[in-house]
C-alpha atoms as a PDB file:
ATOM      1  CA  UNK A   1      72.938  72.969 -61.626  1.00  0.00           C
ATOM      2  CA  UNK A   2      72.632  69.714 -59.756  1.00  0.00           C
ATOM      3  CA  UNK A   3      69.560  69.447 -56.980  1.00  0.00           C
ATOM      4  CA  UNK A   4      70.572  66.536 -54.606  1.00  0.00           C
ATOM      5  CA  UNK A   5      67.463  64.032 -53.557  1.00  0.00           C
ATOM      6  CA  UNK A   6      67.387  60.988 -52.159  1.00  0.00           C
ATOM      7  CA  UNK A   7      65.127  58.154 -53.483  1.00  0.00           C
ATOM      8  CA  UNK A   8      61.491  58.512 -51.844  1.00  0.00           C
ATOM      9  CA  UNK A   9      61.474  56.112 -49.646  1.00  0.00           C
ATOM     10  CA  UNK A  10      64.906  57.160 -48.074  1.00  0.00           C
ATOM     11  CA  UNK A  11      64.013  57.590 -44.196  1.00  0.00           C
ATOM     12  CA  UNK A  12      66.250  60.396 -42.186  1.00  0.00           C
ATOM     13  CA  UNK A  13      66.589  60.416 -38.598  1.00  0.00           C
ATOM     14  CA  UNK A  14      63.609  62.199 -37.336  1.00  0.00           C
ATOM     15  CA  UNK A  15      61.303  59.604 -39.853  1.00  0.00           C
ATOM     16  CA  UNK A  16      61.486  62.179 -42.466  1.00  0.00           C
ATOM     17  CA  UNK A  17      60.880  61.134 -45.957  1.00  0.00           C
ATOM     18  CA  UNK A  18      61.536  62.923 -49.121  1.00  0.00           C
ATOM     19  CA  UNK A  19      58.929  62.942 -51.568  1.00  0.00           C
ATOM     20  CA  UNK A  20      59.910  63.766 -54.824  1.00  0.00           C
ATOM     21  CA  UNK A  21      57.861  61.499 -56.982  1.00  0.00           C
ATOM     22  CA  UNK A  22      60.081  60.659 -60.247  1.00  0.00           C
ATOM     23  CA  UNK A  23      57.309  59.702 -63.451  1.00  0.00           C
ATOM     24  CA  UNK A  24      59.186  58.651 -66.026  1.00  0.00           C
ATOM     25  CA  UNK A  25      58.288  55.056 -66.091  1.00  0.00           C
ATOM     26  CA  UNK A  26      55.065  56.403 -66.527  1.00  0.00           C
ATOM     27  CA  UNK A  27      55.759  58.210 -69.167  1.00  0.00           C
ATOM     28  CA  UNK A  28      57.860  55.770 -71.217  1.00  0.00           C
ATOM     29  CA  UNK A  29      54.847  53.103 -71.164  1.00  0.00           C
ATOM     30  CA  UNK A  30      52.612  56.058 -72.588  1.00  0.00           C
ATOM     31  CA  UNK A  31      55.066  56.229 -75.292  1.00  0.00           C
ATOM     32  CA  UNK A  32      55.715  52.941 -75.472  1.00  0.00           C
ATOM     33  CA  UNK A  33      59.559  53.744 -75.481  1.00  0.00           C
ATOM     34  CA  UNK A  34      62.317  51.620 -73.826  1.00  0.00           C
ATOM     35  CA  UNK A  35      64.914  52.720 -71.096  1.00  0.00           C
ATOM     36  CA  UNK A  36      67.344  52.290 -74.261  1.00  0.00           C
ATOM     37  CA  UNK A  37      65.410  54.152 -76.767  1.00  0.00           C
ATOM     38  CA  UNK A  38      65.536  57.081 -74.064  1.00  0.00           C
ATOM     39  CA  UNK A  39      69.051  56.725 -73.474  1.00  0.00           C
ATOM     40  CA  UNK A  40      69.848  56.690 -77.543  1.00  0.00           C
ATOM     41  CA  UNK A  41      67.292  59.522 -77.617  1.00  0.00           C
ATOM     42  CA  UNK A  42      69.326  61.929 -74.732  1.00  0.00           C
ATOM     43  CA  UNK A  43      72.888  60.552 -74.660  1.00  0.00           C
ATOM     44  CA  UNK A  44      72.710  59.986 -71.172  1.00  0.00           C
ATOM     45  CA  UNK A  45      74.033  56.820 -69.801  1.00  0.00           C
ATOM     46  CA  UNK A  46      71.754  54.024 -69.463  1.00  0.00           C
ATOM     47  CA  UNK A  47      72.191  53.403 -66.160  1.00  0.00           C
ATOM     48  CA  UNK A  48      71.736  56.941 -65.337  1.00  0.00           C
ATOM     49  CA  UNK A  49      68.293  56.024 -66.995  1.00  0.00           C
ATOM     50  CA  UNK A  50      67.822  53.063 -65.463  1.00  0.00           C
ATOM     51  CA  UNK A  51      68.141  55.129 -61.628  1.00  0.00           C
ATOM     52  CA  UNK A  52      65.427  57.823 -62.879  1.00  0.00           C
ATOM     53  CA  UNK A  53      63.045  54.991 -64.174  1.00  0.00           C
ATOM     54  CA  UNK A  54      63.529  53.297 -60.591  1.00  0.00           C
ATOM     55  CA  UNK A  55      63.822  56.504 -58.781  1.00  0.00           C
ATOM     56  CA  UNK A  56      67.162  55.699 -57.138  1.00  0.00           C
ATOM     57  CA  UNK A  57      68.853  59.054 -58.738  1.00  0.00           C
ATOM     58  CA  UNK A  58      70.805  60.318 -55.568  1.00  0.00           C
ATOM     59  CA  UNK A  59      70.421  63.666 -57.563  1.00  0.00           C
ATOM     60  CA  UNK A  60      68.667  65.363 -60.099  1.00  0.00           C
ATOM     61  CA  UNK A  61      71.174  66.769 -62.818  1.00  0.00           C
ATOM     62  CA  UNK A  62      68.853  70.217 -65.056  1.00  0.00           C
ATOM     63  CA  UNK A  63      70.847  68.750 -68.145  1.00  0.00           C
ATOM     64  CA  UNK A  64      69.448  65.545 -67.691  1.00  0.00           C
ATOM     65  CA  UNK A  65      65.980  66.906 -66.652  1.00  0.00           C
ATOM     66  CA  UNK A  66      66.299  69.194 -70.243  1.00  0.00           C
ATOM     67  CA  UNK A  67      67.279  65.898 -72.195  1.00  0.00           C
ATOM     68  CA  UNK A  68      64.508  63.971 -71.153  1.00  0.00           C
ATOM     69  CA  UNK A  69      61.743  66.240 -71.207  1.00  0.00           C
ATOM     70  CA  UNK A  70      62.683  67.581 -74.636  1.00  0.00           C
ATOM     71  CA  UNK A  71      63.064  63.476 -75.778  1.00  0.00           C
ATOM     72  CA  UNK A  72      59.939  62.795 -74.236  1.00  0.00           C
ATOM     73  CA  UNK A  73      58.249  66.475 -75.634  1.00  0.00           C
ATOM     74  CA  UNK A  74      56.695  66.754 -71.749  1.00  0.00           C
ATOM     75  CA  UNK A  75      56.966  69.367 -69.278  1.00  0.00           C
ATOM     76  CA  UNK A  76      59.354  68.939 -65.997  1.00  0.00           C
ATOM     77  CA  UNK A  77      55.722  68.443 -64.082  1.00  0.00           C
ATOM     78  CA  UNK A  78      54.979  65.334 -66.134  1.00  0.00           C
ATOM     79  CA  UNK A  79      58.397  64.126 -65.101  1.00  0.00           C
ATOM     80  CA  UNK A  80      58.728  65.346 -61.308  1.00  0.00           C
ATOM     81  CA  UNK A  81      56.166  65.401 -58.879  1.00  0.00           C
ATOM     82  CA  UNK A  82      56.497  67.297 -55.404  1.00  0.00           C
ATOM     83  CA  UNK A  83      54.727  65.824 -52.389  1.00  0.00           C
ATOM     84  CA  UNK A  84      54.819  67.668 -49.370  1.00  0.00           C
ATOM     85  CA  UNK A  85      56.336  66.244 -46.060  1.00  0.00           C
ATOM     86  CA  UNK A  86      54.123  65.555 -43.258  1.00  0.00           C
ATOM     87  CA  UNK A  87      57.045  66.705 -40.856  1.00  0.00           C
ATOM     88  CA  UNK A  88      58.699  70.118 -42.258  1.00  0.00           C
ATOM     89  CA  UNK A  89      62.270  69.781 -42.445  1.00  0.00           C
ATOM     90  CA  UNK A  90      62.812  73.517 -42.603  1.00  0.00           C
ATOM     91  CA  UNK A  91      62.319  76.588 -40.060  1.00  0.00           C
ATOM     92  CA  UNK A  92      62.431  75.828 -36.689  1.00  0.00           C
ATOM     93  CA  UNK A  93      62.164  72.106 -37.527  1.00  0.00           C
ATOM     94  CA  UNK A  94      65.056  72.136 -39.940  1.00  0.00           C
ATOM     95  CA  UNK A  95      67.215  69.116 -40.332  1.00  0.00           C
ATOM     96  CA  UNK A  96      70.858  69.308 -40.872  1.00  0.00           C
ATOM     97  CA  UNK A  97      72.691  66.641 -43.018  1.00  0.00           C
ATOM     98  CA  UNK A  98      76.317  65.980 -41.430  1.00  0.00           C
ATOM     99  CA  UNK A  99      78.679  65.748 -44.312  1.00  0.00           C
ATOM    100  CA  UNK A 100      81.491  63.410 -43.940  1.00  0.00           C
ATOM    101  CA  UNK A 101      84.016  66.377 -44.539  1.00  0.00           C
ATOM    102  CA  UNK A 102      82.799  68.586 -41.701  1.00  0.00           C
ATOM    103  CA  UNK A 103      84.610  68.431 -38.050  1.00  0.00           C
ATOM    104  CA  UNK A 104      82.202  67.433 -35.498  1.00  0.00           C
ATOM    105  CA  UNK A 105      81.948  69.731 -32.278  1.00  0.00           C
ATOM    106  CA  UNK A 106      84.135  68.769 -29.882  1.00  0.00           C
ATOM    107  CA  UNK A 107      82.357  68.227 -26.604  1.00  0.00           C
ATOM    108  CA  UNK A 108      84.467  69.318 -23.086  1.00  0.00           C
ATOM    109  CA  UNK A 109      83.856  67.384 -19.773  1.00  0.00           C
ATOM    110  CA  UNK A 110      83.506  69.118 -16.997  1.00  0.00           C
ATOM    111  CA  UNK A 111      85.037  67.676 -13.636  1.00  0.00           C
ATOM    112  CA  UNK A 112      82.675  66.656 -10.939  1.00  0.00           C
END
């Protein structure tokens, strides 16, 4: 299962920002572990290590989230942190990505 973010300073259209606070610099200096050691430690690729310590990860992979918690012997809320918008992106103020893949709506003009 892959959940798709965008890093947290990533501004959308309406000014929205995401805010999906990534720790794990923090919690490598507690440790006093390297990106490397975490990388040796998980198998994942060190730049895919070097995104989550920056918080650049365009997406957050559960396998990768598993890896690094079990490495690390934390809990996913150590790692991720969720900080709520202050403009809701859902309900009647939801915001719709356009996908590159998706037709756009054709607009007709009427005659004068």
């Amino acid at each position: 299962m892959i959940f798709k973010i965008m890093p947290r300073d990533k501004i959308f259209e309406k000014g929205q920002k995401i805010m999906v606070k990534i720790h794990l610099s923090r919690l490598l200096g507690e440790k006093r572990w390297t990106q490397k050691d975490l990388s040796e430690a998980t198998g994942i690729r060190p730049s895919t290590i070097n995104e989550w310590y920056h918080e650049l990860v365009p997406r957050l992979n559960v396998d990768h989230i598993d890896k690094i918690c079990e490495a690390l012997d934390c809990q996913i809320t150590d790692l991720l942190e969720y900080i709520p918008n202050e403009m809701k992106t859902t309900g009647k103020n939801l915001i719709l990505e356009e996908h590159g893949n998706r037709k756009q709506k054709k607009t007709t003009k009427t005659k004068p």
